[in-house]
N, C-alpha and C. Protein backbone atom coordinates (compact mmCIF):
# COMPACT_ATOMS: atom_id res chain seq x y z
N UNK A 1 2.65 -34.16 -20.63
CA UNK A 1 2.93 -32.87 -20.06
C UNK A 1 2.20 -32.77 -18.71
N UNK A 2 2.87 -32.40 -17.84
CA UNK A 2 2.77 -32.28 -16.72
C UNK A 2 1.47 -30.65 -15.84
N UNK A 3 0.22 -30.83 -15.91
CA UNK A 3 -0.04 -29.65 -15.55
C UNK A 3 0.06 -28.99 -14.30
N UNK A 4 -0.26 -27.91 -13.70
CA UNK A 4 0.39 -27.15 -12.51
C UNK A 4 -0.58 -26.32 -12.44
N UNK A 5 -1.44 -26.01 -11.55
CA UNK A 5 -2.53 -24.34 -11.40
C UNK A 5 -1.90 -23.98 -9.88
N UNK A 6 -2.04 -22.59 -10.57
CA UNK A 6 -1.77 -21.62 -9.52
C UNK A 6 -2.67 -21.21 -8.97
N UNK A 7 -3.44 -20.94 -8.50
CA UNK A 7 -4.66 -20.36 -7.76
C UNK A 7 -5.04 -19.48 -7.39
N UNK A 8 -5.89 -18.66 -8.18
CA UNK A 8 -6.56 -17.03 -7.58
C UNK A 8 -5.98 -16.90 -6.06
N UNK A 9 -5.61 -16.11 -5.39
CA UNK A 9 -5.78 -15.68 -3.82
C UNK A 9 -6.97 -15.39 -3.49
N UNK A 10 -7.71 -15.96 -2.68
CA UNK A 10 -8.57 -15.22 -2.32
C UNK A 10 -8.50 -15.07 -0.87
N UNK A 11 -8.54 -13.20 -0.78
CA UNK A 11 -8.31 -13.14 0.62
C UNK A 11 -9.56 -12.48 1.38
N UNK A 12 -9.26 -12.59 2.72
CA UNK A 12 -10.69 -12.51 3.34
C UNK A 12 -10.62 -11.02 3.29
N UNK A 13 -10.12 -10.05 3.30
CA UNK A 13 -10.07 -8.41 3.45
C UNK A 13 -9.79 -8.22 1.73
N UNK A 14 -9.83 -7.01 1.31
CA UNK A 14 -8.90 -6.09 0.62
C UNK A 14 -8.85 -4.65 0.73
N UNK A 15 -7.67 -4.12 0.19
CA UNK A 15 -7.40 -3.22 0.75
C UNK A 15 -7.60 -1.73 -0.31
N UNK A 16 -8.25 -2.67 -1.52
CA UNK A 16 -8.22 -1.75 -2.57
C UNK A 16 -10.09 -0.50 -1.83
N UNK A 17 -9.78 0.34 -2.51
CA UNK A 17 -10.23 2.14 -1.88
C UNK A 17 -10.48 2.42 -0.46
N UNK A 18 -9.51 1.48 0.02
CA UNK A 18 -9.04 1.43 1.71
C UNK A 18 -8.16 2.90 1.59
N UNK A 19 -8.31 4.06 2.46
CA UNK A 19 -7.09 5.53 2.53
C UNK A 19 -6.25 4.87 3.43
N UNK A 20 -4.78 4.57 3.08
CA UNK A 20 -4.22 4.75 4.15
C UNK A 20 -3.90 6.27 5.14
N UNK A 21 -3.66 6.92 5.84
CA UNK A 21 -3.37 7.69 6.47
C UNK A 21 -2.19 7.94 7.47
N UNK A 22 -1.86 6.92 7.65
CA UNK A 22 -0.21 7.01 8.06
C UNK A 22 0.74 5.30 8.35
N UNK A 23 1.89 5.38 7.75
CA UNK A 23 2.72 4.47 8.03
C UNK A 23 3.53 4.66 8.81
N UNK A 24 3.21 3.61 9.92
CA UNK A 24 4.68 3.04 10.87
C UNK A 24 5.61 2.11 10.59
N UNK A 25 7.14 2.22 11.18
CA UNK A 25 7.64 1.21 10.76
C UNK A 25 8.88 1.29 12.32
N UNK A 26 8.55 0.21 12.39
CA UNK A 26 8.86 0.04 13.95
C UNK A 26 10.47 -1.53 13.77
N UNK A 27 10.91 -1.29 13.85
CA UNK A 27 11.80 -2.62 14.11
C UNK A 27 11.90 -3.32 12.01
N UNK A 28 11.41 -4.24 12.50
CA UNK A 28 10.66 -4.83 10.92
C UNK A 28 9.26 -5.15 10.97
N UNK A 29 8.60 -4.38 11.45
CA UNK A 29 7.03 -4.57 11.55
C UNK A 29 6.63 -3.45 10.20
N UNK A 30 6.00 -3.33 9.67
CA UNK A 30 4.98 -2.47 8.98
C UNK A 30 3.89 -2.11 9.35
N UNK A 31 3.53 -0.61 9.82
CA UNK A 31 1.73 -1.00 10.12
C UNK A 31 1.29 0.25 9.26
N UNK A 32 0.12 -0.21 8.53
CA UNK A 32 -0.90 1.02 7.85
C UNK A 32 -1.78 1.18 8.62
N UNK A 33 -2.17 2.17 9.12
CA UNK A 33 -3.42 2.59 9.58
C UNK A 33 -4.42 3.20 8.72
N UNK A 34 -5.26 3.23 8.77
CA UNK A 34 -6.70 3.36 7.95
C UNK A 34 -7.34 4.54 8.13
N UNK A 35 -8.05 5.40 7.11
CA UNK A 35 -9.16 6.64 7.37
C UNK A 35 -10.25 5.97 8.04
N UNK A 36 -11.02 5.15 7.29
CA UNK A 36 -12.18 4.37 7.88
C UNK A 36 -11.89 3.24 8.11
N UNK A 37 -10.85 2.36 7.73
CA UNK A 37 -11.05 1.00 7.34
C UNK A 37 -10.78 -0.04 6.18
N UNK A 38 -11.16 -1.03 6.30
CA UNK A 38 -10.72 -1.77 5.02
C UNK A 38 -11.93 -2.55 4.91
N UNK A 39 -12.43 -3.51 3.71
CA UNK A 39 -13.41 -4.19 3.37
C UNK A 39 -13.40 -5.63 3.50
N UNK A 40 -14.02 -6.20 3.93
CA UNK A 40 -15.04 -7.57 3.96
C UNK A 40 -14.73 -8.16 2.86
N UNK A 41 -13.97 -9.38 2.20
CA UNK A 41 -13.97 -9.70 0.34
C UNK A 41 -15.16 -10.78 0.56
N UNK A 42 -15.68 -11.18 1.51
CA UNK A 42 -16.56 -12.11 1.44
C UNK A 42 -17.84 -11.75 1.92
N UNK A 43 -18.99 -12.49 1.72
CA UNK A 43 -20.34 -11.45 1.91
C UNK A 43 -20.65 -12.24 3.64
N UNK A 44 -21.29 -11.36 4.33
CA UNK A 44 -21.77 -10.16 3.78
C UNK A 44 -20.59 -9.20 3.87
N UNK A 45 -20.22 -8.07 2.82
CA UNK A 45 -19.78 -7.35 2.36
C UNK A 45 -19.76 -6.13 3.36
N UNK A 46 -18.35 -5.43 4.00
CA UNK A 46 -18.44 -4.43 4.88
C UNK A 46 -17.57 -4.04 5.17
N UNK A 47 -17.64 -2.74 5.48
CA UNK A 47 -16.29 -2.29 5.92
C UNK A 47 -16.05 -1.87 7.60
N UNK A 48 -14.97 -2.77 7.77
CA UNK A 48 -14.11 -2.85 9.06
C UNK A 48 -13.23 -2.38 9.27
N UNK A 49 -13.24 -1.11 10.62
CA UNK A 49 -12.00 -0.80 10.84
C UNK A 49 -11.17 -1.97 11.48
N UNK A 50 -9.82 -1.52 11.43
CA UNK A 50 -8.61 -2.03 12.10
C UNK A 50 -7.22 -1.20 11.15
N UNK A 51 -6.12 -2.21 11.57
CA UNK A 51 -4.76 -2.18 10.65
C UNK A 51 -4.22 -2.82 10.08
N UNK A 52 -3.72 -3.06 9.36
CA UNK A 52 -2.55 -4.07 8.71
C UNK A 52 -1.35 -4.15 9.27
N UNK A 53 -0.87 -5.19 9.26
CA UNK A 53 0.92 -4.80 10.38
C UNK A 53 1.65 -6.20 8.86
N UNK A 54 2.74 -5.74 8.31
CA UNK A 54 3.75 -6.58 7.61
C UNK A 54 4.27 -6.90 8.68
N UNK A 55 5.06 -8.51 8.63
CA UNK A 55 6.13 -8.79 9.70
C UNK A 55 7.23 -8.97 8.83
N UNK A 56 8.34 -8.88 9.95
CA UNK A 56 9.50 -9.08 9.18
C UNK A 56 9.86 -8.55 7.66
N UNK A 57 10.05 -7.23 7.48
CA UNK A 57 10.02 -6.39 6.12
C UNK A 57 11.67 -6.45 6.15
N UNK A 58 11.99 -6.21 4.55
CA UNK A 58 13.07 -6.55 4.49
C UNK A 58 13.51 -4.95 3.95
N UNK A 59 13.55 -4.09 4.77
CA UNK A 59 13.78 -2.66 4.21
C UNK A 59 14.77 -2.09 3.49
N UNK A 60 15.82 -3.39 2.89
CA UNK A 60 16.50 -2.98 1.44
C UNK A 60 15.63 -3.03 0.39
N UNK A 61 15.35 -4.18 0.12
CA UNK A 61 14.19 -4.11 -1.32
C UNK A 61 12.92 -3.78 -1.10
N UNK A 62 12.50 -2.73 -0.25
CA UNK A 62 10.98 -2.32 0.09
C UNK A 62 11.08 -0.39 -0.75
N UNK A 63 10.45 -0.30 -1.48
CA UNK A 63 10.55 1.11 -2.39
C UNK A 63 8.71 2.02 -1.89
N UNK A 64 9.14 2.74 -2.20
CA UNK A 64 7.71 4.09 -3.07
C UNK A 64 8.39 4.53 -4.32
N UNK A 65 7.65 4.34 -5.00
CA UNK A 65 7.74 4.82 -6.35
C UNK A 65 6.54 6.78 -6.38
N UNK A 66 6.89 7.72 -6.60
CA UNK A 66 6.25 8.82 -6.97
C UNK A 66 6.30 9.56 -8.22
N UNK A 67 5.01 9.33 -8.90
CA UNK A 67 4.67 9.75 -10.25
C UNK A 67 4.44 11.48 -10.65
N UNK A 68 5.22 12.32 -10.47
CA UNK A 68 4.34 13.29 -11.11
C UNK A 68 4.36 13.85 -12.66
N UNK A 69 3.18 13.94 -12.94
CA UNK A 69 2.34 14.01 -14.49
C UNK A 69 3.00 15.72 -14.65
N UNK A 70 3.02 15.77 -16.06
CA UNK A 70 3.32 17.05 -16.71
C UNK A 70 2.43 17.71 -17.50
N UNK A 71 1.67 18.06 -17.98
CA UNK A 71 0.79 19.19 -18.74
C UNK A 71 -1.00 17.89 -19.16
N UNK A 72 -0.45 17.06 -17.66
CA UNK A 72 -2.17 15.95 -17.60
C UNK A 72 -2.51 16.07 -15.78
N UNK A 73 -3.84 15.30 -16.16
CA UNK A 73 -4.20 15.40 -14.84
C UNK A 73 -3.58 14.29 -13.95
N UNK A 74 -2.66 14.10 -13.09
CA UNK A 74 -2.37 12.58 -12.31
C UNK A 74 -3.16 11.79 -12.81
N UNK A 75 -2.34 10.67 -12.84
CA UNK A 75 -2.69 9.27 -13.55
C UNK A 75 -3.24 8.97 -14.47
N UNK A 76 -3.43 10.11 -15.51
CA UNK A 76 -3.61 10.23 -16.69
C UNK A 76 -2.48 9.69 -17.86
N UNK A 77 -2.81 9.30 -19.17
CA UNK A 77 -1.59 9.04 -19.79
C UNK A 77 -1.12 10.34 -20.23
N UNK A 78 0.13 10.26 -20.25
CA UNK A 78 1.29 11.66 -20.96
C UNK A 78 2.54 11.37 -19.90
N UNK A 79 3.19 12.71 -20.08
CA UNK A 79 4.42 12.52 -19.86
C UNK A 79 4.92 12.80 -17.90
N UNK A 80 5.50 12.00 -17.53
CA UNK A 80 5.98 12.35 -15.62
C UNK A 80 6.94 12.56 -15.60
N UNK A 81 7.32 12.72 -14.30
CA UNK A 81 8.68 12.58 -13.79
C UNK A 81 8.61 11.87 -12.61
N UNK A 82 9.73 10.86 -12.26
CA UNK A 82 9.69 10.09 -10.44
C UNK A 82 10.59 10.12 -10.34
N UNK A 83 10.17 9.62 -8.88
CA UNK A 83 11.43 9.03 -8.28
C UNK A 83 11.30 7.95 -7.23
N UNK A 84 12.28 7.12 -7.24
CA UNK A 84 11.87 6.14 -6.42
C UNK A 84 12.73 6.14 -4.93
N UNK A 85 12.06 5.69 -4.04
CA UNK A 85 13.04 6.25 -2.49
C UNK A 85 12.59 5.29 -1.67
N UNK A 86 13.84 4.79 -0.82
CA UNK A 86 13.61 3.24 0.03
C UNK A 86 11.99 3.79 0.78
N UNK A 87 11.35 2.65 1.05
CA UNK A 87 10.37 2.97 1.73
C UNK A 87 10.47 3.44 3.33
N UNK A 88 11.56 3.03 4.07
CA UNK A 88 11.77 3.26 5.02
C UNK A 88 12.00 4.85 5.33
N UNK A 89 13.09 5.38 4.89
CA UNK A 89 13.73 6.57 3.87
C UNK A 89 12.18 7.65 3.89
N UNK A 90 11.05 7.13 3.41
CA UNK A 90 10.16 7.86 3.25
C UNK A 90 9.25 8.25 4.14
N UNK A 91 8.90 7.22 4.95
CA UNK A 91 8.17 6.83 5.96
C UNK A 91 9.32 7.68 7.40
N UNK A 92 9.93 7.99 7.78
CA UNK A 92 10.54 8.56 8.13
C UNK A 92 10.79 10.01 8.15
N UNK A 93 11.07 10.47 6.82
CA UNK A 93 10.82 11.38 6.20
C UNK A 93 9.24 12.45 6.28
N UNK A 94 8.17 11.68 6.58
CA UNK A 94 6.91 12.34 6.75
C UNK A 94 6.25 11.58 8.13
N UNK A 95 7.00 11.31 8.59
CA UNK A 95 6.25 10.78 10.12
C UNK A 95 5.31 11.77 10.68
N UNK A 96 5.57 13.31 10.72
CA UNK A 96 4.74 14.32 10.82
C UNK A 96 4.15 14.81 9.82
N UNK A 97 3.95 14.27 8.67
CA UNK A 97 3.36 14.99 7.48
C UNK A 97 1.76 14.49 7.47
N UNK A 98 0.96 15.61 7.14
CA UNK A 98 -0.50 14.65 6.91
C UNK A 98 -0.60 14.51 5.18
N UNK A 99 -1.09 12.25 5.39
CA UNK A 99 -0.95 12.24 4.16
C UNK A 99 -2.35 11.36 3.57
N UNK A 100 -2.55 10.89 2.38
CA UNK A 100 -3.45 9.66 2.57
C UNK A 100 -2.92 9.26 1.24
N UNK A 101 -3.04 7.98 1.52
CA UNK A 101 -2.60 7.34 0.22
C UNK A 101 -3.83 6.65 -0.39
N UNK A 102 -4.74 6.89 -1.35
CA UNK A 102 -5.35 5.71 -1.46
C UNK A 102 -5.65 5.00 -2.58
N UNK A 103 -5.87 3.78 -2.03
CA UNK A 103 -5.34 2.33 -2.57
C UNK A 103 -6.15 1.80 -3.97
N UNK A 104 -5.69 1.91 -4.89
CA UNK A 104 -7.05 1.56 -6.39
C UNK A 104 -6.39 -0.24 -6.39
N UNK A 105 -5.08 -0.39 -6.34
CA UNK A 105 -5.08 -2.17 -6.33
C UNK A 105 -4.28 -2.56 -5.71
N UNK A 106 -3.88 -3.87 -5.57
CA UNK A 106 -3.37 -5.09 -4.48
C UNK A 106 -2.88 -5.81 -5.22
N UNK A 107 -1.35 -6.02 -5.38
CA UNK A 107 -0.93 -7.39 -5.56
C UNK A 107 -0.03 -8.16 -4.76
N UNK A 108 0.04 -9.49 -4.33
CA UNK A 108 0.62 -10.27 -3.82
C UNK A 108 1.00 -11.32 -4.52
N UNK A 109 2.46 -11.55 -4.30
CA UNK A 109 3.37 -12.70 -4.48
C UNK A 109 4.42 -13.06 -3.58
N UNK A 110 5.55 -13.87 -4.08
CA UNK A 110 6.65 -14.26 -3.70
C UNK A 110 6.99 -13.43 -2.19
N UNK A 111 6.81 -13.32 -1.40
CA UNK A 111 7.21 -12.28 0.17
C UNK A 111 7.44 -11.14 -0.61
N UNK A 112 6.03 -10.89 -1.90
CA UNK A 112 6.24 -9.17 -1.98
C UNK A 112 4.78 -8.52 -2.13
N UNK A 113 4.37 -7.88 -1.24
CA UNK A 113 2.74 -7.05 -1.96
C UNK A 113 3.12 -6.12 -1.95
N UNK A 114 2.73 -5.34 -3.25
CA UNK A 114 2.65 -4.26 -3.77
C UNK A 114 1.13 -3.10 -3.49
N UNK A 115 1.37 -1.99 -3.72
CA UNK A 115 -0.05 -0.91 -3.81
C UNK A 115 0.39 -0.47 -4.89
N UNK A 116 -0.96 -0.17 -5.83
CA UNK A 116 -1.15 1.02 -6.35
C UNK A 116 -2.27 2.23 -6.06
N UNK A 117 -1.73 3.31 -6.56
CA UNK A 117 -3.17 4.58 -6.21
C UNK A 117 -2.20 5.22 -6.30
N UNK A 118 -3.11 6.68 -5.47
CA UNK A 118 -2.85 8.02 -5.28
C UNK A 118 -2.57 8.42 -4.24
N UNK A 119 -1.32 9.10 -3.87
CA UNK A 119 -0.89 9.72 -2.50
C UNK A 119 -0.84 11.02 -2.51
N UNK A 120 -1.77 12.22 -1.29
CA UNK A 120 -1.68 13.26 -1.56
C UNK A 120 -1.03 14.11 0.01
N UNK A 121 -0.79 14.92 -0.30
CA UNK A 121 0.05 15.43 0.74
C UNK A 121 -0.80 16.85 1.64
N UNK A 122 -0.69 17.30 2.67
CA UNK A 122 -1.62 18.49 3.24
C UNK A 122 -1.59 19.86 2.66
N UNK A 123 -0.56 19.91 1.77
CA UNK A 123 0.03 20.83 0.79
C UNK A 123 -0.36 20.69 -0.56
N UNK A 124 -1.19 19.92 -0.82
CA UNK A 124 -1.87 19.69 -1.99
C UNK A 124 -1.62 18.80 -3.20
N UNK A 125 -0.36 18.34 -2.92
CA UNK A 125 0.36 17.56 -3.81
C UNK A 125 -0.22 16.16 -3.84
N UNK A 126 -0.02 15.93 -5.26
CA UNK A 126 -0.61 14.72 -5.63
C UNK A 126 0.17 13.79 -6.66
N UNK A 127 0.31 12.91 -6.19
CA UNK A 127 1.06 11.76 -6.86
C UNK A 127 0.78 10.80 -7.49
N UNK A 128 0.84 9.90 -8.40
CA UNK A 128 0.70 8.16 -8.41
C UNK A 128 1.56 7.67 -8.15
N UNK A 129 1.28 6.42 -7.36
CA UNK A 129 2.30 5.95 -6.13
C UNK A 129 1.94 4.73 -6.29
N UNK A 130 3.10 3.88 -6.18
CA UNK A 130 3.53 2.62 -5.99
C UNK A 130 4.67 2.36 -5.30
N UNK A 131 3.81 0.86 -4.54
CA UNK A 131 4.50 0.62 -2.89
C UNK A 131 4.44 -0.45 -3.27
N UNK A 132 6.56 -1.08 -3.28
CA UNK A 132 7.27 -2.42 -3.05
C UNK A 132 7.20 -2.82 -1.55
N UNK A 133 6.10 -3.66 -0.93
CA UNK A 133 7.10 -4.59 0.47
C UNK A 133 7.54 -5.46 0.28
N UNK A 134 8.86 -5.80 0.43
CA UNK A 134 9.34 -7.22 0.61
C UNK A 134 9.78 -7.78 1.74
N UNK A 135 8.73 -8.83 2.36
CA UNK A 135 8.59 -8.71 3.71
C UNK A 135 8.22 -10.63 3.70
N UNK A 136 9.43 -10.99 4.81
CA UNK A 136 9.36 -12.84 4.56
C UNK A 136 8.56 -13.22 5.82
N UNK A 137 7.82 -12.34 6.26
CA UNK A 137 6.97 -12.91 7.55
C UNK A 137 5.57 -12.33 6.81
N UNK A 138 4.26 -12.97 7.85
CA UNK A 138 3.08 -12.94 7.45
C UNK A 138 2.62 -11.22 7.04
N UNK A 139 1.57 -11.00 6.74
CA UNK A 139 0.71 -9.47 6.62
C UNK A 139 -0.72 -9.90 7.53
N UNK A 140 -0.61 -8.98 8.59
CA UNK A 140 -2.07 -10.25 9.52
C UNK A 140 -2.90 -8.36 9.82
N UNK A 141 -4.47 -8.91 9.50
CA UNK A 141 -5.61 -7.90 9.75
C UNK A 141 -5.43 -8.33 11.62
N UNK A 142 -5.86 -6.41 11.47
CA UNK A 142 -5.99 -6.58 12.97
C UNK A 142 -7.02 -5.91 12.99
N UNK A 143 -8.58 -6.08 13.62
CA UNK A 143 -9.73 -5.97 13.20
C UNK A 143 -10.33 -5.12 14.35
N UNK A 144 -11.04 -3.92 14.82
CA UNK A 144 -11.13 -3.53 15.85
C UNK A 144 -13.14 -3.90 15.93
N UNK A 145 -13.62 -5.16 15.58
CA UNK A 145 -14.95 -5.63 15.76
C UNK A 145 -15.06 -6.77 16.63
C-alpha cells in the first residue's frame, strides 16, 4: 500500500480574530481590509496591519452564507433561518454600509478559502456568516511594515 501525507498548511499570517471592515471587489481581485490588522503565525507573534487581495475570484461559485438564530443568542445551538447570496451580489449591495465581519476560522483548499465568524451591521444586526471564495489565482498579504 502505497502511502500519501498531506500536510498541515502552515501559513505565515492568519486571519482568524482579524475584523474585517470592508470588502472590495474590483475586476476579479478581492480585497479585505482590516480594523487593526491581521497576525504574525510565526514568533515573534504580532499583529500587522495591511490587506489581503484574492486574485482571480471566480464570482459564480464565491457565496456568503447569513445565519440568523431564533429564540438563542447568535451562534448558539437552536433553531435559524439563512440565506445564501453570491458574494459579489453582497459586496455590492453594502459598499456603503458600515460593517465588520469578524473572523473565528480559516480554511483553505482546492482554489477555495473559506471564513467563519460573525458579521454585524451599523444597525445592530448580527449574523453567523460564512464566506465561499473560489478564486484560481494566489491570496497575497500586503503588509503596511
Amino acid at each position: 500500500m502505497k502511502k500519501i501525507i498531506r500536510k498541515n498548511i502552515n501559513l505565515p499570517y492568519s486571519l482568524h480574530d482579524s475584523s474585517i471592515i470592508h470588502f472590495e471587489a474590483k475586476e476579479d481581485k478581492l480585497t479585505f481590509q482590516f480594523k487593526s490588522g491581521i497576525f504574525k503565525a510565526v514568533e515573534p507573534y504580532s499583529e500587522v496591519k495591511g490587506n489581503v487581495i484574492f486574485e482571480n475570484v471566480d464570482w459564480d461559485f464565491s457565496y456568503i452564507y447569513l445565519l440568523s438564530y431564533k429564540d438563542v443568542l447568535c451562534g448558539n445551538c437552536g433553531n435559524f433561518s439563512g440565506e445564501k447570496i453570491s458574494l459579489l451580489d453582497f459586496i455590492n449591495k453594502h459598499k456603503a454600509s458600515s460593517l465588520k465581519f469578524d473572523i473565528i476560522d480559516e480554511t483553505y483548499g482546492y482554489n477555495k478559502s473559506k471564513f467563519n465568524g460573525f458579521i454585524s451591521f451599523s444597525d445592530t444586526r448580527m449574523y453567523e456568516c460564512f464566506i465561499e471564495i473560489y478564486h484560481l489565482g494566489d491570496m497575497h498579504y500586503y503588509l503596511d511594515e
